[in-house]
PDB file of N, CA and C in Angstrom:
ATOM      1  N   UNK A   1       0.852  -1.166   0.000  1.00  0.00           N
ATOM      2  CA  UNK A   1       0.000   0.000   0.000  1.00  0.00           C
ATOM      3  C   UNK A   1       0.897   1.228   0.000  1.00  0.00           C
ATOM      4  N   UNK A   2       0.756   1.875  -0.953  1.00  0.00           N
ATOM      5  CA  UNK A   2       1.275   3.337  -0.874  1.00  0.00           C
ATOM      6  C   UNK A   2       1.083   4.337   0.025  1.00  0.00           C
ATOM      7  N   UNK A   3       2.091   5.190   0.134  1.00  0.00           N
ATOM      8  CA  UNK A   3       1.850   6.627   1.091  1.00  0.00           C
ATOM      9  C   UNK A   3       0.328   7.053   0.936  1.00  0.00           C
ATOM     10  N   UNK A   4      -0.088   7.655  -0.102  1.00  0.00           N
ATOM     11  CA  UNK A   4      -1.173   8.443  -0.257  1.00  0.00           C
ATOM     12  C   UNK A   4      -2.373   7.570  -0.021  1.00  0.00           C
ATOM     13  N   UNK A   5      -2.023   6.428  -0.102  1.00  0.00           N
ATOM     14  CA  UNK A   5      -3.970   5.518   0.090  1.00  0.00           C
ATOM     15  C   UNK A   5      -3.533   4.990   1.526  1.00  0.00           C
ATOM     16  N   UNK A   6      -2.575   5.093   2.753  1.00  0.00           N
ATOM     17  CA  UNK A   6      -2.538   4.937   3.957  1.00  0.00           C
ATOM     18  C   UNK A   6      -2.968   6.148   4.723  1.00  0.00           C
ATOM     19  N   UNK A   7      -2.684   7.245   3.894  1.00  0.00           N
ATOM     20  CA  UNK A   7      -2.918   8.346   4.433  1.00  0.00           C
ATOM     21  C   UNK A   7      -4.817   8.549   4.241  1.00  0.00           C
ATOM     22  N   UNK A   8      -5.274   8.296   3.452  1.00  0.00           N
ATOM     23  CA  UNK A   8      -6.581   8.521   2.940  1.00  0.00           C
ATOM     24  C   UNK A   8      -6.967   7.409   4.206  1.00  0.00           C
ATOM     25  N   UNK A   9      -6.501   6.602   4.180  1.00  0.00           N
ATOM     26  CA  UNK A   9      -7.623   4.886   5.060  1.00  0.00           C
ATOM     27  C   UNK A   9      -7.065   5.787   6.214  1.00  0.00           C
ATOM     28  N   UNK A  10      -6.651   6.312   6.888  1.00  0.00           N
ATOM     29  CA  UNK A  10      -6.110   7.113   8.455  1.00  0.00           C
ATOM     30  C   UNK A  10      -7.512   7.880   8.274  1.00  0.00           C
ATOM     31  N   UNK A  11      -7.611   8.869   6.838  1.00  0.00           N
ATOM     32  CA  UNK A  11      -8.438  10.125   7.044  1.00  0.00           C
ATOM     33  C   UNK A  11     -10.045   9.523   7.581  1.00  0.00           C
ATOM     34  N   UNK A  12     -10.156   8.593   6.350  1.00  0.00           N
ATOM     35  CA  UNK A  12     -11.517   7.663   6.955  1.00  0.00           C
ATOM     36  C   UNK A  12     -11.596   7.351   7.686  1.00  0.00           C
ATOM     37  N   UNK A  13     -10.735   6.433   8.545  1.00  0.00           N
ATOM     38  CA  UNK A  13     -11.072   6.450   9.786  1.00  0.00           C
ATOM     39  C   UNK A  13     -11.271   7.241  11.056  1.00  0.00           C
ATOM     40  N   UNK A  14     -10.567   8.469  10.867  1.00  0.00           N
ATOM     41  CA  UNK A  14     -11.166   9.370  12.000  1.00  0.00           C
ATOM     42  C   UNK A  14     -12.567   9.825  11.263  1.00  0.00           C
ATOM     43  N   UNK A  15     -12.396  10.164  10.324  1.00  0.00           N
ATOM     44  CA  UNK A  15     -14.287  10.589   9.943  1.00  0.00           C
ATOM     45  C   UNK A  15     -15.249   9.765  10.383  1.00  0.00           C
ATOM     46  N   UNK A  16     -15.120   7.835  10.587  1.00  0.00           N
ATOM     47  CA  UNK A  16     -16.137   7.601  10.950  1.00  0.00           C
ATOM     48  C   UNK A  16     -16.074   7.838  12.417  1.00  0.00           C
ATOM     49  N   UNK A  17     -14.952   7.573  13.125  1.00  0.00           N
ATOM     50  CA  UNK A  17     -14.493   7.607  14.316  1.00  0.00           C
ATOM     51  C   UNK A  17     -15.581   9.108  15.061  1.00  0.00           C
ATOM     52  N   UNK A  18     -14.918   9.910  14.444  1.00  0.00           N
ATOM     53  CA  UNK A  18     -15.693  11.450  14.409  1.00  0.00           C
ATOM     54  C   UNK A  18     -17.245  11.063  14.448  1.00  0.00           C
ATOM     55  N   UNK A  19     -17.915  11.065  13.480  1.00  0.00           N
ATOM     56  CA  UNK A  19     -19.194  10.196  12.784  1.00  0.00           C
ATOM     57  C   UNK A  19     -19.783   9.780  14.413  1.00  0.00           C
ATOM     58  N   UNK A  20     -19.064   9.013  14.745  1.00  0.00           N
ATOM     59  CA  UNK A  20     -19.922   7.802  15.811  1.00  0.00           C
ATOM     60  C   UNK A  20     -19.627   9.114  16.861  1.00  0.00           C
ATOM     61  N   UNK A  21     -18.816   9.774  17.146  1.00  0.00           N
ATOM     62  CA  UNK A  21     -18.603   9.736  18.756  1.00  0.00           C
ATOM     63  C   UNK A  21     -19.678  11.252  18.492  1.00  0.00           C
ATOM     64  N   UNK A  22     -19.750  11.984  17.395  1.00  0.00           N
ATOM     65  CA  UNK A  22     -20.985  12.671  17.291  1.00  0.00           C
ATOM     66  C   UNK A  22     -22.819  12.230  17.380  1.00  0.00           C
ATOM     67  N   UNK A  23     -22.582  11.057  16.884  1.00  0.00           N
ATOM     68  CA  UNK A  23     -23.481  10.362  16.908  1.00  0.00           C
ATOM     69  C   UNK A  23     -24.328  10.592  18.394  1.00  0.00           C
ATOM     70  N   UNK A  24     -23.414   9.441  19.282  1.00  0.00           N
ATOM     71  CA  UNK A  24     -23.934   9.474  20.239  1.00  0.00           C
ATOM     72  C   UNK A  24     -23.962  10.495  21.041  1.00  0.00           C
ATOM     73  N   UNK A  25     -23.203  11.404  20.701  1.00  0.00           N
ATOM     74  CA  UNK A  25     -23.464  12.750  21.793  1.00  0.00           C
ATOM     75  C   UNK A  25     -24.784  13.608  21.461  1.00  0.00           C
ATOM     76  N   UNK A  26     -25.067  13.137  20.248  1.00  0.00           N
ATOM     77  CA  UNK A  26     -26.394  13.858  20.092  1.00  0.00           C
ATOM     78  C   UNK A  26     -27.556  12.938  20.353  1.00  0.00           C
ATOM     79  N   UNK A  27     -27.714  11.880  20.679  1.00  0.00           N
ATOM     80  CA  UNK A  27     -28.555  10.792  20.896  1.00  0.00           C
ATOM     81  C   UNK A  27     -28.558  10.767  22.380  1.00  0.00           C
ATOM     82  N   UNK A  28     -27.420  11.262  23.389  1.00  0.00           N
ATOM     83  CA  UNK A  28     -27.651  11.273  24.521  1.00  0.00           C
ATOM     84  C   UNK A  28     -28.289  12.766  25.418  1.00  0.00           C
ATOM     85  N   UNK A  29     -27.472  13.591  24.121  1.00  0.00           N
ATOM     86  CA  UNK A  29     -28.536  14.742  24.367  1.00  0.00           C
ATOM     87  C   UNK A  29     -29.698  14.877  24.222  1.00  0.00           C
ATOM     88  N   UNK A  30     -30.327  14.498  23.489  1.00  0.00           N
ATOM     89  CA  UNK A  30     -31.692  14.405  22.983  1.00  0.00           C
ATOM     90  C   UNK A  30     -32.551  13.538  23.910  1.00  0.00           C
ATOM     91  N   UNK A  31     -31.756  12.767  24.485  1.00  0.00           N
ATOM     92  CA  UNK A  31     -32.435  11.474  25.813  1.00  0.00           C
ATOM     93  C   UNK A  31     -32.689  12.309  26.935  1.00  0.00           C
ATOM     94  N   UNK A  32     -31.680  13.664  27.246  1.00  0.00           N
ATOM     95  CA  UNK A  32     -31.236  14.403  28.087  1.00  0.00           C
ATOM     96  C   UNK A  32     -32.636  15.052  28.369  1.00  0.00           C
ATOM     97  N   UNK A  33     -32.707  15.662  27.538  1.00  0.00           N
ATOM     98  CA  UNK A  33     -34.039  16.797  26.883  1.00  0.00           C
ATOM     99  C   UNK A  33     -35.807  15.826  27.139  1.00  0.00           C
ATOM    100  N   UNK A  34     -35.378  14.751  26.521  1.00  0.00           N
ATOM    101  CA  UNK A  34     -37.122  13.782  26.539  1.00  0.00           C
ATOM    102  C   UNK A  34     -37.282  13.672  28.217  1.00  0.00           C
ATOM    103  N   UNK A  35     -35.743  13.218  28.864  1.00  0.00           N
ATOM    104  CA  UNK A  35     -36.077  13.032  30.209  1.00  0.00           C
ATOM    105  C   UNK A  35     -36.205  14.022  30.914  1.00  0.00           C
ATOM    106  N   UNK A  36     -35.643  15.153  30.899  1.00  0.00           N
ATOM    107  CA  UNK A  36     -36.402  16.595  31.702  1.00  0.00           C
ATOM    108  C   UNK A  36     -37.727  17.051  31.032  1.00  0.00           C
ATOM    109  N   UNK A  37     -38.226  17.037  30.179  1.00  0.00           N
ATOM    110  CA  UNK A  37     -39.800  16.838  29.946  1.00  0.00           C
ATOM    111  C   UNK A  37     -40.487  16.085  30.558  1.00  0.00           C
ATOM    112  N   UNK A  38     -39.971  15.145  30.476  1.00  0.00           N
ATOM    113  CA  UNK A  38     -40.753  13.822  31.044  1.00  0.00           C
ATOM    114  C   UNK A  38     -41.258  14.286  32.351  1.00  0.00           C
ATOM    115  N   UNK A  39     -40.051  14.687  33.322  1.00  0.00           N
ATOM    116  CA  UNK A  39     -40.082  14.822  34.821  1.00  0.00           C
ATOM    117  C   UNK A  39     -40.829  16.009  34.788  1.00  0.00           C
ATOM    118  N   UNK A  40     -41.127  17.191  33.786  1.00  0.00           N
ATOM    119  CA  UNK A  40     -41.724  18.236  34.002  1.00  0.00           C
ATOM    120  C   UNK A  40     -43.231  18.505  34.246  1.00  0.00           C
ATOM    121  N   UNK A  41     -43.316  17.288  33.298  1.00  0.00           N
ATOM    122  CA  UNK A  41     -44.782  17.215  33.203  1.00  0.00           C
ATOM    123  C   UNK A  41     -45.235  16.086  34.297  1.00  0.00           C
ATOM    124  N   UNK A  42     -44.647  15.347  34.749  1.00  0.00           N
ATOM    125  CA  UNK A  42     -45.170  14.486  35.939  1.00  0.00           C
ATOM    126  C   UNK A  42     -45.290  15.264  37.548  1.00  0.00           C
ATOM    127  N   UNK A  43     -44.598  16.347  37.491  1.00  0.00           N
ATOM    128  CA  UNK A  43     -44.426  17.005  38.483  1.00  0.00           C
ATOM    129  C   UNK A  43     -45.594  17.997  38.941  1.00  0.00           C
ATOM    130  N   UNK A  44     -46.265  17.357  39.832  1.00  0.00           N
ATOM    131  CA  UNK A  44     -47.318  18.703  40.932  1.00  0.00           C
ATOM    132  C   UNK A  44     -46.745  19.725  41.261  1.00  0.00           C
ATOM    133  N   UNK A  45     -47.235  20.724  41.871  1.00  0.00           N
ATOM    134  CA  UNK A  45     -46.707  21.657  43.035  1.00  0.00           C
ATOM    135  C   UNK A  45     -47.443  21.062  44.371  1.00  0.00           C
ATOM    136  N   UNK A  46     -46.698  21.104  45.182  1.00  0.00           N
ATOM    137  CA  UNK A  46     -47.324  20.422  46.838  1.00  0.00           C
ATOM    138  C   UNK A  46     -47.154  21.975  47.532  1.00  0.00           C
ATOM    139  N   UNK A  47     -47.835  21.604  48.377  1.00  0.00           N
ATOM    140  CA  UNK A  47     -48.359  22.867  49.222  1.00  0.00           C
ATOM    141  C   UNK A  47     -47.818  22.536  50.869  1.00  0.00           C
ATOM    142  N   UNK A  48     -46.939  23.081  51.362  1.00  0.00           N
ATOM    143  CA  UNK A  48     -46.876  22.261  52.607  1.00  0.00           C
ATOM    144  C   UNK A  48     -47.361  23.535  54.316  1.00  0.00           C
ATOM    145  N   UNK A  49     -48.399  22.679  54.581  1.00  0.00           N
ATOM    146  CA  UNK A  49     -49.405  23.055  55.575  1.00  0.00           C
ATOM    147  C   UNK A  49     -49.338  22.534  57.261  1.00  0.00           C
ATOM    148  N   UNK A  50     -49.786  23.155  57.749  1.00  0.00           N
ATOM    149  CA  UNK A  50     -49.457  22.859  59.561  1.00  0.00           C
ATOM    150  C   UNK A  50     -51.109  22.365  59.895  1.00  0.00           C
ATOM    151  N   UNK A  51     -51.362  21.465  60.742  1.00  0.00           N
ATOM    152  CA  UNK A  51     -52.993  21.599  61.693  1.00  0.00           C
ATOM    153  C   UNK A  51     -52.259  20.964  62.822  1.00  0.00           C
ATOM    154  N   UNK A  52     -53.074  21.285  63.711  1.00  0.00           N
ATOM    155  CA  UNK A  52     -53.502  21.208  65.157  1.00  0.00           C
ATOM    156  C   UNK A  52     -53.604  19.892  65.597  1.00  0.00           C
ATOM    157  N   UNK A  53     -53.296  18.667  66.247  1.00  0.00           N
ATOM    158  CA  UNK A  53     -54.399  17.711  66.354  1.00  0.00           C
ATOM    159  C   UNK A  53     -54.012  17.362  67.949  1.00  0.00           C
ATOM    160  N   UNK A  54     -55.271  17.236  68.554  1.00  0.00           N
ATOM    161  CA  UNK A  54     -55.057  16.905  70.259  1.00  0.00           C
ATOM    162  C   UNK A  54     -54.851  14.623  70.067  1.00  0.00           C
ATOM    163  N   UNK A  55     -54.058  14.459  70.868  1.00  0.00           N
ATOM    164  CA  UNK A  55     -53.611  13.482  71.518  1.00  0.00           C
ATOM    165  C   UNK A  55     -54.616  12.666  72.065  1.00  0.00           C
ATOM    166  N   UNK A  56     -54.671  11.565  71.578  1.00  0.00           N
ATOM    167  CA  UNK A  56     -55.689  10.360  72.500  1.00  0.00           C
ATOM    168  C   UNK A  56     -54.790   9.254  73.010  1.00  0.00           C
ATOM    169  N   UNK A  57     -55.476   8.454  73.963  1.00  0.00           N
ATOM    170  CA  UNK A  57     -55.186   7.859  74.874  1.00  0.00           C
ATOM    171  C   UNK A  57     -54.619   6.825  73.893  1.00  0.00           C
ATOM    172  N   UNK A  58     -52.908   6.677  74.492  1.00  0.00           N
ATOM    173  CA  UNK A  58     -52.174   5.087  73.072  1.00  0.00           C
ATOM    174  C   UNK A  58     -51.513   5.830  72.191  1.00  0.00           C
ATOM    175  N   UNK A  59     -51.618   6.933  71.586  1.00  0.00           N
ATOM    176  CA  UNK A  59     -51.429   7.480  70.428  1.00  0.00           C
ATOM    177  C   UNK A  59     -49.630   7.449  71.003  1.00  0.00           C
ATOM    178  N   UNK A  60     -48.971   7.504  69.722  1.00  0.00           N
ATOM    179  CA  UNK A  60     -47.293   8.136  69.786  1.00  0.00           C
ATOM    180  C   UNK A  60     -46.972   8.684  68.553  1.00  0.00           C
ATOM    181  N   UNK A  61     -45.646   9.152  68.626  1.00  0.00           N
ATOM    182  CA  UNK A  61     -45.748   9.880  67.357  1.00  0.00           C
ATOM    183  C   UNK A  61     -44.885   9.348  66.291  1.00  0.00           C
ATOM    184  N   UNK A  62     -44.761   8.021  66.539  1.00  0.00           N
ATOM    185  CA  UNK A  62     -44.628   6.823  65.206  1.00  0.00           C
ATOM    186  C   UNK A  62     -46.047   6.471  64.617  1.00  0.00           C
ATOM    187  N   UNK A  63     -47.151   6.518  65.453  1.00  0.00           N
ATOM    188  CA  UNK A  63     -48.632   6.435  64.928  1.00  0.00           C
ATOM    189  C   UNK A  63     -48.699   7.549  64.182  1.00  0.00           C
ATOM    190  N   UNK A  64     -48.498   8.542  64.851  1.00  0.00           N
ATOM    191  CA  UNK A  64     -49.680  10.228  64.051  1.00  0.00           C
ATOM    192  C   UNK A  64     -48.109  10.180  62.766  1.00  0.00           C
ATOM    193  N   UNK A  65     -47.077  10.218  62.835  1.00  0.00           N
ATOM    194  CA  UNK A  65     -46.428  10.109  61.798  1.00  0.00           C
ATOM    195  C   UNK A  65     -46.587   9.224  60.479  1.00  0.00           C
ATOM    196  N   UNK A  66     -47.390   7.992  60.932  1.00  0.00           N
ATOM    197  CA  UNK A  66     -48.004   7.651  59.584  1.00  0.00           C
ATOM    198  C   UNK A  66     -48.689   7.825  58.879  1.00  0.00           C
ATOM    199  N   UNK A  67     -49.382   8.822  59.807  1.00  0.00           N
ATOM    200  CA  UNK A  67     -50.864   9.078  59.260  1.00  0.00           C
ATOM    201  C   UNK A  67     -50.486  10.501  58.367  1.00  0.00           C
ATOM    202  N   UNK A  68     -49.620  10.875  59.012  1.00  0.00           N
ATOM    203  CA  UNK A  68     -49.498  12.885  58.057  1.00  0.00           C
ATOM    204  C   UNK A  68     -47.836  12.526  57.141  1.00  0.00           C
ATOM    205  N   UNK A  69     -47.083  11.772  57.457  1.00  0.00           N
ATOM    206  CA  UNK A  69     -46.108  11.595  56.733  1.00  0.00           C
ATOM    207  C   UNK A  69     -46.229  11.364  54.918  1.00  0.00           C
ATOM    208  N   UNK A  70     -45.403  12.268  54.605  1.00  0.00           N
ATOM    209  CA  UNK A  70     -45.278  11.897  52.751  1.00  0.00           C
ATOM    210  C   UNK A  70     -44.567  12.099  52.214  1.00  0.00           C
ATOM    211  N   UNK A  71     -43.988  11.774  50.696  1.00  0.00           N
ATOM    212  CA  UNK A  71     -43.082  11.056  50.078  1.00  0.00           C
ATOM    213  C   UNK A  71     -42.327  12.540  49.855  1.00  0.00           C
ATOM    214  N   UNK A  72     -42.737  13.751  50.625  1.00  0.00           N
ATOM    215  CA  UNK A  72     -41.057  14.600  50.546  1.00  0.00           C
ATOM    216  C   UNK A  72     -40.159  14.722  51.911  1.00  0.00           C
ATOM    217  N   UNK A  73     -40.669  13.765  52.783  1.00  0.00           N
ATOM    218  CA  UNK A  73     -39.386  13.174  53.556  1.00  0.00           C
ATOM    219  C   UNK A  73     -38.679  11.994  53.671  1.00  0.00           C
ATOM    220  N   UNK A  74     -37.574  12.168  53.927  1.00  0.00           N
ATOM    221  CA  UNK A  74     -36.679  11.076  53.964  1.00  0.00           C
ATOM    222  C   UNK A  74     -36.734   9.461  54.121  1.00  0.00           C
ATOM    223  N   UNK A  75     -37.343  10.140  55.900  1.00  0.00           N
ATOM    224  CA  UNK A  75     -37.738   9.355  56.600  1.00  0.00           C
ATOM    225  C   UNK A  75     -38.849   9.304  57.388  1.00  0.00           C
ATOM    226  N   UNK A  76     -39.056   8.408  58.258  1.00  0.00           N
ATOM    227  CA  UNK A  76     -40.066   8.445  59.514  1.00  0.00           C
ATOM    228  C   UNK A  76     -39.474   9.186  60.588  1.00  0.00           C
ATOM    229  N   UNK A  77     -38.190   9.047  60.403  1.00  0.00           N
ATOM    230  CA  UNK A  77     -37.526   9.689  61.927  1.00  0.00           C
ATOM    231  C   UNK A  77     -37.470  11.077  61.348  1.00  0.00           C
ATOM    232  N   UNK A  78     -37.229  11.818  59.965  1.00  0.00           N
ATOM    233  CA  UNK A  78     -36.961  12.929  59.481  1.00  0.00           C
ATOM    234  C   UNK A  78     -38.598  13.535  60.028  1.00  0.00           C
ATOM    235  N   UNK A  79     -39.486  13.043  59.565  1.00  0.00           N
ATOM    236  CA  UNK A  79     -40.470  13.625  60.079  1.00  0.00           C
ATOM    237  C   UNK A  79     -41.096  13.474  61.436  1.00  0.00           C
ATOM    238  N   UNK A  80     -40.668  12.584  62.192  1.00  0.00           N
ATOM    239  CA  UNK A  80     -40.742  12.546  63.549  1.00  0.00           C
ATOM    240  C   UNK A  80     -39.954  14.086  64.283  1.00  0.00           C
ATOM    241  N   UNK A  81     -38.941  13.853  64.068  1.00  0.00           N
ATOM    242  CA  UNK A  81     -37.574  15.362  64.439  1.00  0.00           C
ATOM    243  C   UNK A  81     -38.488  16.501  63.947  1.00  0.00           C
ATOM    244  N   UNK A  82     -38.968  16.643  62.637  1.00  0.00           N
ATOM    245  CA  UNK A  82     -39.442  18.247  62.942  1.00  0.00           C
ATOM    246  C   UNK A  82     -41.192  18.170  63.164  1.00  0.00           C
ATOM    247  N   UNK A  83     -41.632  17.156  64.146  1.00  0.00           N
ATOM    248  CA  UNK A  83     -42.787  17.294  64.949  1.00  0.00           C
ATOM    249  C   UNK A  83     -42.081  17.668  66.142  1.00  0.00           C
ATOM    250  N   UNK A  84     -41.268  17.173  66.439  1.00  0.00           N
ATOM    251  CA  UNK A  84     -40.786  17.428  67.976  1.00  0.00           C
ATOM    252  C   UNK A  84     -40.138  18.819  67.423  1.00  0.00           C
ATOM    253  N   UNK A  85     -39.597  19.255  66.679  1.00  0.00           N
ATOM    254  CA  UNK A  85     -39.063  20.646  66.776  1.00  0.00           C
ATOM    255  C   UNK A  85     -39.970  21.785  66.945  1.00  0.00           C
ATOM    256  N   UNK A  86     -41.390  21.142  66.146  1.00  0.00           N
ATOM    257  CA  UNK A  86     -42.023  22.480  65.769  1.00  0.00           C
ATOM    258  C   UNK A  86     -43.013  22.526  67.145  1.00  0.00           C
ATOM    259  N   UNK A  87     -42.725  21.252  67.897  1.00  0.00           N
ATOM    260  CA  UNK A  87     -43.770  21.594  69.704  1.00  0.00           C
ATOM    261  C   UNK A  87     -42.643  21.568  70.152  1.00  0.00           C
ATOM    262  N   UNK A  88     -41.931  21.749  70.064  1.00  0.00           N
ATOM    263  CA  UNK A  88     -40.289  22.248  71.631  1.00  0.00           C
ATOM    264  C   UNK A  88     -40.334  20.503  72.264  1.00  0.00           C
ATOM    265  N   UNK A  89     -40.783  19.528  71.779  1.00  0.00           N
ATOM    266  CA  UNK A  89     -40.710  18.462  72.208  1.00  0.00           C
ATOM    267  C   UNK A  89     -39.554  18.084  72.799  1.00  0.00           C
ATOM    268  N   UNK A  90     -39.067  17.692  73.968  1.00  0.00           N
ATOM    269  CA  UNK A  90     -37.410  17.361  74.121  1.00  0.00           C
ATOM    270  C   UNK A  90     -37.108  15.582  74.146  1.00  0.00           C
ATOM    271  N   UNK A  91     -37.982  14.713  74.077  1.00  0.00           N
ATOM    272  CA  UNK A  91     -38.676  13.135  74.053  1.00  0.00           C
ATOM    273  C   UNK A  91     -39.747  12.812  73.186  1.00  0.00           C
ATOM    274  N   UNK A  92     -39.657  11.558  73.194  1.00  0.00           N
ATOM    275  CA  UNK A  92     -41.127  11.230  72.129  1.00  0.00           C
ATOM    276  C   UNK A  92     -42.056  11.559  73.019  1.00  0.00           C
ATOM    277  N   UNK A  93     -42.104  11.385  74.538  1.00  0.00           N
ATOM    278  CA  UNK A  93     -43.235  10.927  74.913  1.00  0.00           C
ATOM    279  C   UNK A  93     -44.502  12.247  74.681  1.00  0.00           C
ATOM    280  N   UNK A  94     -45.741  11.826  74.309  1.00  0.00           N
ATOM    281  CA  UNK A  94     -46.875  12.884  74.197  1.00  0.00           C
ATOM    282  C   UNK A  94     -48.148  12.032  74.965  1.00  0.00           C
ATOM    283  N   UNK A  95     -48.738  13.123  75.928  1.00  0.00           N
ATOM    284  CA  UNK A  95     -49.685  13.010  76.479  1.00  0.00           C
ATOM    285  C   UNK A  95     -50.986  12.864  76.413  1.00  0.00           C
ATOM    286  N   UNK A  96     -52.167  12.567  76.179  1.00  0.00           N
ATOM    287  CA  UNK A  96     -53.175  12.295  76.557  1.00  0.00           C
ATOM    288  C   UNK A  96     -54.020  13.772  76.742  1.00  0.00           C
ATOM    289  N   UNK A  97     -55.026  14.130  75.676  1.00  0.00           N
ATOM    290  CA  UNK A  97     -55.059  15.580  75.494  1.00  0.00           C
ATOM    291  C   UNK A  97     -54.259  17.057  75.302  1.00  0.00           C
ATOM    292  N   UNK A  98     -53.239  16.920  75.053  1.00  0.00           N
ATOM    293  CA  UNK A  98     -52.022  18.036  74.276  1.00  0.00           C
ATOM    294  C   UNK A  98     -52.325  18.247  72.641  1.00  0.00           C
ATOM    295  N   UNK A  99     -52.167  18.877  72.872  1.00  0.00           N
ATOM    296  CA  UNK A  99     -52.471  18.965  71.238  1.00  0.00           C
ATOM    297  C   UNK A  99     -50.759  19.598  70.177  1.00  0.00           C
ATOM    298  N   UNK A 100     -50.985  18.802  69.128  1.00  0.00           N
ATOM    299  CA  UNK A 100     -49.528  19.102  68.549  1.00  0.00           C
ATOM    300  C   UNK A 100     -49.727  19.862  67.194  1.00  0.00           C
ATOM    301  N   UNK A 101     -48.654  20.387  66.782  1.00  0.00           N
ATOM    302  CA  UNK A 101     -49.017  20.903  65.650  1.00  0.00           C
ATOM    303  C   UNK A 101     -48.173  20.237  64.622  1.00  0.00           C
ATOM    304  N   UNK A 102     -48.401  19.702  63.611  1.00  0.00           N
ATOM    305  CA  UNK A 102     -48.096  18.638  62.623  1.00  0.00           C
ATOM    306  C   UNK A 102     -48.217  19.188  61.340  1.00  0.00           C
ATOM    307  N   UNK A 103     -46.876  18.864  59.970  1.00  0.00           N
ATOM    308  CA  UNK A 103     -46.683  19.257  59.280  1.00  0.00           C
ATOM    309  C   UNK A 103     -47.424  18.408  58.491  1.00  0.00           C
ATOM    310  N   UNK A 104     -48.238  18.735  57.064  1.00  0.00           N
ATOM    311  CA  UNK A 104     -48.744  17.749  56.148  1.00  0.00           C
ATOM    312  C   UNK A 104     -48.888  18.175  54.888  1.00  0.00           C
ATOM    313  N   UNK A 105     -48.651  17.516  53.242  1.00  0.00           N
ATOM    314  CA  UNK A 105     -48.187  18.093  52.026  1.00  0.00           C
ATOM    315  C   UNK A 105     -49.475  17.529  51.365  1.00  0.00           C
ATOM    316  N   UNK A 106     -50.233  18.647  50.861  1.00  0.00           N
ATOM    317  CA  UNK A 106     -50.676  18.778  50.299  1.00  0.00           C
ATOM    318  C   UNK A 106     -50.534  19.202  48.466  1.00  0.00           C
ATOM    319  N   UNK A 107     -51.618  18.490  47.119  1.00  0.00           N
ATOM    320  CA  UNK A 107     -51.274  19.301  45.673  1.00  0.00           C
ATOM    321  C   UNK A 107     -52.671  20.297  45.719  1.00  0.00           C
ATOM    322  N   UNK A 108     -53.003  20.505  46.759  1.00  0.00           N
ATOM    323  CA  UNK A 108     -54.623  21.351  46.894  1.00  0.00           C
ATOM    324  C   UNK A 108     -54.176  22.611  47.273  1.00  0.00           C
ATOM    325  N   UNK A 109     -54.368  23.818  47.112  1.00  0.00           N
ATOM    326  CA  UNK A 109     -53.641  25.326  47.608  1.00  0.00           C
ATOM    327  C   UNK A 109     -55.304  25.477  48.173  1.00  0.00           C
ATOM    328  N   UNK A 110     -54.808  26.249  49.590  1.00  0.00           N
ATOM    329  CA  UNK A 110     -55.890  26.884  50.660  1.00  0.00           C
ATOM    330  C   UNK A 110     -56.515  27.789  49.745  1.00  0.00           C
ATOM    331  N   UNK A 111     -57.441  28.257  49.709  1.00  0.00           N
ATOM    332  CA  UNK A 111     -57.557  29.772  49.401  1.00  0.00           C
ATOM    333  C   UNK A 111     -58.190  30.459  50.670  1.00  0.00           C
TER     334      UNK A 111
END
């Protein structure tokens, strides 16, 4: 094989080389783009709201945490910690008529 047709089979090969690695950078961009749509349009706005609720006899606040807990906390204990923050709680323990004030996420806006 001669100089000039080794040099040409080099040139082709970075062109396809080139070719592909463009390829996929635009195929992963474009995946990039479908998947932030995707998430845009699946996405609510949540509303996040406080109520009141008094304490019955048994109750703890691994119970009332199941009941108001939702999928923008972590955890059970994440939302356990800011029930006790937002009553100065210094223990789990809660009493028997106290009433607490409890965080809960709502996609409904008050008016």
């Amino acid at each position: 094989m001669n100089r000039s047709a080794r040099q040409i089979s080099k040139q082709q090969y970075y062109i396809v080389v080139m070719t592909l690695c463009l390829t996929i950078a635009v195929i992963v961009t474009c995946g990039s783009f479908i998947s932030i749509a995707k998430n845009n349009t699946q996405d609510s706005v949540t509303y996040k709201y406080y109520t009141s609720i008094q304490i019955h006899s048994g109750d703890t606040l691994w119970d009332l945490s199941k009941d108001y807990i939702s999928t923008e906390y972590n955890s059970i204990y994440d939302y356990i910690n800011e029930v006790k923050r937002l009553n100065s709680l210094q223990s789990d323990n809660i009493k028997e008529g106290q009433y607490l004030t409890v965080p809960y996420y709502s996609c409904k806006a008050l008016d």
